[in-house]
C-alpha atoms as a PDB file:
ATOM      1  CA  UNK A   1      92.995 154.129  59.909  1.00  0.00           C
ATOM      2  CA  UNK A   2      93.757 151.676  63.221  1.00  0.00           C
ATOM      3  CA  UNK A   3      91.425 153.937  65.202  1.00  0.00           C
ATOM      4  CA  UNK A   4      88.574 153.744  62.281  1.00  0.00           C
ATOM      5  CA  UNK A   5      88.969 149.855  62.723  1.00  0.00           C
ATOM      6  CA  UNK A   6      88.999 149.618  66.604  1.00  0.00           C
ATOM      7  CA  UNK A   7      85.659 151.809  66.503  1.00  0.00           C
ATOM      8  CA  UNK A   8      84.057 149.492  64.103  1.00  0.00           C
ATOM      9  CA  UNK A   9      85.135 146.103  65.969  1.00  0.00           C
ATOM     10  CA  UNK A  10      84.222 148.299  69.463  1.00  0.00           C
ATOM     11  CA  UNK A  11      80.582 149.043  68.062  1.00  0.00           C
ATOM     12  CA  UNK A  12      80.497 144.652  67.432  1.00  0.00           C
ATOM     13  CA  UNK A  13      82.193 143.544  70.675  1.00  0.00           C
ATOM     14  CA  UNK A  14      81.877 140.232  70.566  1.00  0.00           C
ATOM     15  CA  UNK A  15      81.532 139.921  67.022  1.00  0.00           C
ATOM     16  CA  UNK A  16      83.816 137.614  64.764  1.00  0.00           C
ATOM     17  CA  UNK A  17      84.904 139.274  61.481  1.00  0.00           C
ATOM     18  CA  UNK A  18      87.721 138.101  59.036  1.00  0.00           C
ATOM     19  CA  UNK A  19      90.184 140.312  57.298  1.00  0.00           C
ATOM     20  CA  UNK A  20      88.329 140.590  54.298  1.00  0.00           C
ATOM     21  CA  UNK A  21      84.960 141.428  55.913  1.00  0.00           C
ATOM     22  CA  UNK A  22      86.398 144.753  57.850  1.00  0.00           C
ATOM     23  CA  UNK A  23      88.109 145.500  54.448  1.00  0.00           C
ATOM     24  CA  UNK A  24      84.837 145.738  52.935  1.00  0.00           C
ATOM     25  CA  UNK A  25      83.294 147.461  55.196  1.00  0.00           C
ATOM     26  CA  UNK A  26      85.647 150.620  55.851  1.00  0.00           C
ATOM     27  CA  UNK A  27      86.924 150.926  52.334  1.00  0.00           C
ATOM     28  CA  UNK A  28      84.607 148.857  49.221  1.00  0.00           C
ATOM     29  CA  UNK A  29      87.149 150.355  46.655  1.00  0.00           C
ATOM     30  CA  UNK A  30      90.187 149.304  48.233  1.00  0.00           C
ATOM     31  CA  UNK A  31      88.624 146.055  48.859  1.00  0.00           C
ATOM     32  CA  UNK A  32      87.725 145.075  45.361  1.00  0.00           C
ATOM     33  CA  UNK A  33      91.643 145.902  44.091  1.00  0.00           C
ATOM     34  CA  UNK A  34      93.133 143.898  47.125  1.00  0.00           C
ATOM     35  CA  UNK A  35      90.825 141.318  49.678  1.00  0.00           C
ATOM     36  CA  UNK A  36      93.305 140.837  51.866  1.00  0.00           C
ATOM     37  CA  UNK A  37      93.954 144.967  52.167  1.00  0.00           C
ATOM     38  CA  UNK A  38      93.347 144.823  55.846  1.00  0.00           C
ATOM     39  CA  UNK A  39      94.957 141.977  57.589  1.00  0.00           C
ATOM     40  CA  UNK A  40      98.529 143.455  58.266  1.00  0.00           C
ATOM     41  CA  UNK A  41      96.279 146.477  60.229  1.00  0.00           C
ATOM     42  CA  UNK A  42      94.410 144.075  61.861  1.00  0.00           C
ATOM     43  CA  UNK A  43      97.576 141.936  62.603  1.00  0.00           C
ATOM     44  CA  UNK A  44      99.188 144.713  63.829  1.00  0.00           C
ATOM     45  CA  UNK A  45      96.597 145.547  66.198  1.00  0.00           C
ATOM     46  CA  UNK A  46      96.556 142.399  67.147  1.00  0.00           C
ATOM     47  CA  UNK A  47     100.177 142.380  68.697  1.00  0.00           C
ATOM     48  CA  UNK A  48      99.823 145.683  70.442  1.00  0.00           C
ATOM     49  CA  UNK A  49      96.793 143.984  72.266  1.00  0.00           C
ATOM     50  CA  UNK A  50      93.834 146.256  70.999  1.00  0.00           C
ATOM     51  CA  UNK A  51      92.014 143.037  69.516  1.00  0.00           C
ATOM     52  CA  UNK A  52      92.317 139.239  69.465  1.00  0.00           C
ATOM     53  CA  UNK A  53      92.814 137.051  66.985  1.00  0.00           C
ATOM     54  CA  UNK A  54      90.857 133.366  66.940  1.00  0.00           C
ATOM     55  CA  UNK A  55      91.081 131.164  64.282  1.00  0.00           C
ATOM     56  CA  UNK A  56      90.976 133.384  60.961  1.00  0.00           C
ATOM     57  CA  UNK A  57      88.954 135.811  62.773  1.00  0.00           C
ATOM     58  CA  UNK A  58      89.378 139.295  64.808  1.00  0.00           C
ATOM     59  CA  UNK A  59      87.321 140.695  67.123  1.00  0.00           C
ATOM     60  CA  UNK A  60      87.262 143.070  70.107  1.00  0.00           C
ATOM     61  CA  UNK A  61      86.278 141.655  73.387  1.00  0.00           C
ATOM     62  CA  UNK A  62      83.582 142.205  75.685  1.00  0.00           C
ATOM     63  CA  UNK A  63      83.914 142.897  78.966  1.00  0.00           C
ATOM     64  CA  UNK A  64      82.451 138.590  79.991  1.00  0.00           C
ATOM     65  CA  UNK A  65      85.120 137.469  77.641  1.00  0.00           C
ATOM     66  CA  UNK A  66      88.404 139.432  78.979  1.00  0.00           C
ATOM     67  CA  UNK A  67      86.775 137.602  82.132  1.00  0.00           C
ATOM     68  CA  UNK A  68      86.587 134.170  81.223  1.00  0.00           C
ATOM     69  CA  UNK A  69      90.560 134.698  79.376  1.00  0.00           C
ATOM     70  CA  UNK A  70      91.512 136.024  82.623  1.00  0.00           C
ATOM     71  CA  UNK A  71      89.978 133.338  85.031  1.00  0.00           C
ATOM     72  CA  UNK A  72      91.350 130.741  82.108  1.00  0.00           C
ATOM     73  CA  UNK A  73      94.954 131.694  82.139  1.00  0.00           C
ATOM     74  CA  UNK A  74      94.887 131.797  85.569  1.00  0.00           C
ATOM     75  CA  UNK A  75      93.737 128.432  86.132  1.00  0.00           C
ATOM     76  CA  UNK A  76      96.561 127.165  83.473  1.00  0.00           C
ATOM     77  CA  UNK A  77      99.161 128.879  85.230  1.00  0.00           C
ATOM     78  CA  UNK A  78      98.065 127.683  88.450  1.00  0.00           C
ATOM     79  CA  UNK A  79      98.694 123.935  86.992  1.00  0.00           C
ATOM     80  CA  UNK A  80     101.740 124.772  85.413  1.00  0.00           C
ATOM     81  CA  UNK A  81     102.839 125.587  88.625  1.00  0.00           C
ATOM     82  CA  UNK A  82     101.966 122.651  90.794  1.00  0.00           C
ATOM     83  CA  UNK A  83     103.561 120.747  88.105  1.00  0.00           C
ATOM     84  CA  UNK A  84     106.948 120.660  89.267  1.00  0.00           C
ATOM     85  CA  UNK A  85     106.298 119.128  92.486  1.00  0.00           C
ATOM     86  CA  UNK A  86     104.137 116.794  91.151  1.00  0.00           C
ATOM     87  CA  UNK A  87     106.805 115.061  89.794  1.00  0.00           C
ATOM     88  CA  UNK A  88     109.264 115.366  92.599  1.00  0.00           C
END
């Protein structure tokens, strides 16, 4: 089922969806017993790294976007550094 869901957030890189949105679209059955169905999938794709989480919402990212995360953390980490010795 996890590879069913990456294809679907692959095909929408980019894309915001909540939980209840990718439960409706791979399973319309299982979504009108339980709306919440797919979060602990997504959630656990989430901490393996396939997708990322913002907000309420999951998506996969595009290639800009693991970019800009990259170039961001580096930045941060950079000033986390020079902090230290800043207040030496």
């Amino acid at each position: 089922m996890e590879f069913q869901f990456l294809q679907l957030l692959q095909q929408t890189a980019g894309t915001l969806f909540s939980d209840k949105e990718v439960g409706k679209i791979m399973d319309r059955k299982e979504y009108r017993e339980r709306p919440h169905w797919a979060r602990s999938i997504l959630e656990k794709m989430v901490s393996e790294g396939l997708i990322w989480k913002e907000a309420a919402r999951y998506l996969y990212p595009t290639e800009k976007q693991r970019q800009e995360r990259k170039q961001k953390t580096g930045k941060e980490g950079a000033a986390e550094f020079s902090k230290p010795d800043e207040q030496k």
